[in-house]
Protein backbone atom coordinates (compact mmCIF):
# COMPACT_ATOMS: atom_id res chain seq x y z
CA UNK A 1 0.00 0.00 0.00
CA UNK A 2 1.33 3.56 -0.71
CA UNK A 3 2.14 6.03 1.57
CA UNK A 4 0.32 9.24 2.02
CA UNK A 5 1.78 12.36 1.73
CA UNK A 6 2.81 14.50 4.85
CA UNK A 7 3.13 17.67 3.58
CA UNK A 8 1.08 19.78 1.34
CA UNK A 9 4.28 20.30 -0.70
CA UNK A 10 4.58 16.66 -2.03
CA UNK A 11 1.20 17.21 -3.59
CA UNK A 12 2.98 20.02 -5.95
CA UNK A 13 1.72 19.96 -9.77
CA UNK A 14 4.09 19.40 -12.62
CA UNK A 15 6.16 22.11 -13.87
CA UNK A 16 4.89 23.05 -17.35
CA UNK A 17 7.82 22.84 -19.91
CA UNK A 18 8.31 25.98 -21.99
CA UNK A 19 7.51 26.14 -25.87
CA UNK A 20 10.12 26.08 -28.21
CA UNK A 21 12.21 29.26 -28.15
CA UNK A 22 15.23 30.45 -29.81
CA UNK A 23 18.11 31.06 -27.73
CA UNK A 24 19.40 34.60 -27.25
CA UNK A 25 22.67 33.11 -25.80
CA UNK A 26 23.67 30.11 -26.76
CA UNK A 27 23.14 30.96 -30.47
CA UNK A 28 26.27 30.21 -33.28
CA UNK A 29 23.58 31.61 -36.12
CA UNK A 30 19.87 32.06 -34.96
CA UNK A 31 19.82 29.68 -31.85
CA UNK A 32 17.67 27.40 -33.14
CA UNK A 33 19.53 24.04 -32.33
CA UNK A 34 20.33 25.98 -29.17
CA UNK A 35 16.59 26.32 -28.65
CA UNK A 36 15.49 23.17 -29.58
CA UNK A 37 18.85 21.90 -27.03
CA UNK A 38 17.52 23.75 -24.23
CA UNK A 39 13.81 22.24 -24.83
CA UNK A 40 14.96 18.58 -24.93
CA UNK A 41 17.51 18.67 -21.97
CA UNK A 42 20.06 17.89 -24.68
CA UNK A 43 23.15 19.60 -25.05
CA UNK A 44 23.07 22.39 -27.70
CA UNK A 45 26.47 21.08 -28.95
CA UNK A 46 24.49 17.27 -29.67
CA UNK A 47 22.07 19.29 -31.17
CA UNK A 48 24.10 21.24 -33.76
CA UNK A 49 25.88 17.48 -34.39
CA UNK A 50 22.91 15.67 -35.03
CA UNK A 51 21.17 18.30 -37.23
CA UNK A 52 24.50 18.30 -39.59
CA UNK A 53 24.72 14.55 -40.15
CA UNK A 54 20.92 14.08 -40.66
CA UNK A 55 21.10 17.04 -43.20
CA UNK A 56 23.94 15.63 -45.05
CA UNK A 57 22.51 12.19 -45.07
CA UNK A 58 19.38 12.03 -46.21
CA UNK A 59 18.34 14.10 -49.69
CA UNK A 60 14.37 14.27 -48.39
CA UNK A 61 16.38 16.58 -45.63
CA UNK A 62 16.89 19.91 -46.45
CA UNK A 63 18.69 21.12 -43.87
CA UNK A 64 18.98 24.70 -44.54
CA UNK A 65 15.68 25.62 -45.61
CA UNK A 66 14.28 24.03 -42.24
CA UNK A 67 16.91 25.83 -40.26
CA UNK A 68 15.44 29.09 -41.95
CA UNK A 69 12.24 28.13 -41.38
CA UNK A 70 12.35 27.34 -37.82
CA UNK A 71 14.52 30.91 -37.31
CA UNK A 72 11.73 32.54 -38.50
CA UNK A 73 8.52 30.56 -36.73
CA UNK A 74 10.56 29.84 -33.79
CA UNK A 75 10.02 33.03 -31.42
CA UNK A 76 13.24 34.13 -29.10
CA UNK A 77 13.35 34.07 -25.53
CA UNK A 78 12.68 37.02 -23.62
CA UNK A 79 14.69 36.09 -20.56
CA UNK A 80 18.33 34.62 -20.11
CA UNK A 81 17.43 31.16 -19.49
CA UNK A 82 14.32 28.98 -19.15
CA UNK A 83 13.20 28.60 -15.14
């Protein structure tokens, strides 16, 4: 049988996760694998990585257009880093 919380504090809701923003920081061009780092948990570095080999592999990829495409949809951060 479970337990029952003693304090009101163990009750807490989840934390809702912050949409998809551009990074004002962290940015090498528009901060979008920065962004899309920082929303994941992932390193932006991994990011960046990952985004270059699936654009290079893959023809049905166009890596630059979606990178241009996701600078402009993707709206930047307002503060320094997400809470």
């Amino acid at each position: 049988m479970e337990r029952a919380p003693e304090k009101w504090e163990e009750y807490s809701m989840p934390q809702p996760r912050p949409g998809l923003q551009r990074s004002r920081e962290d940015r090498m061009v528009g901060g979008v694998c920065a962004g899309i780092g920082d929303w994941l948990g992932w390193s932006p570095t991994a990011v960046r990585i990952l985004y270059v080999i699936l654009s290079l592999a893959s023809a049905a990829f166009p890596g630059i257009l979606v990178y241009v495409l996701l600078w402009i949809l993707m709206p930047e951060r307002e503060d320094p880093r997400p809470a």
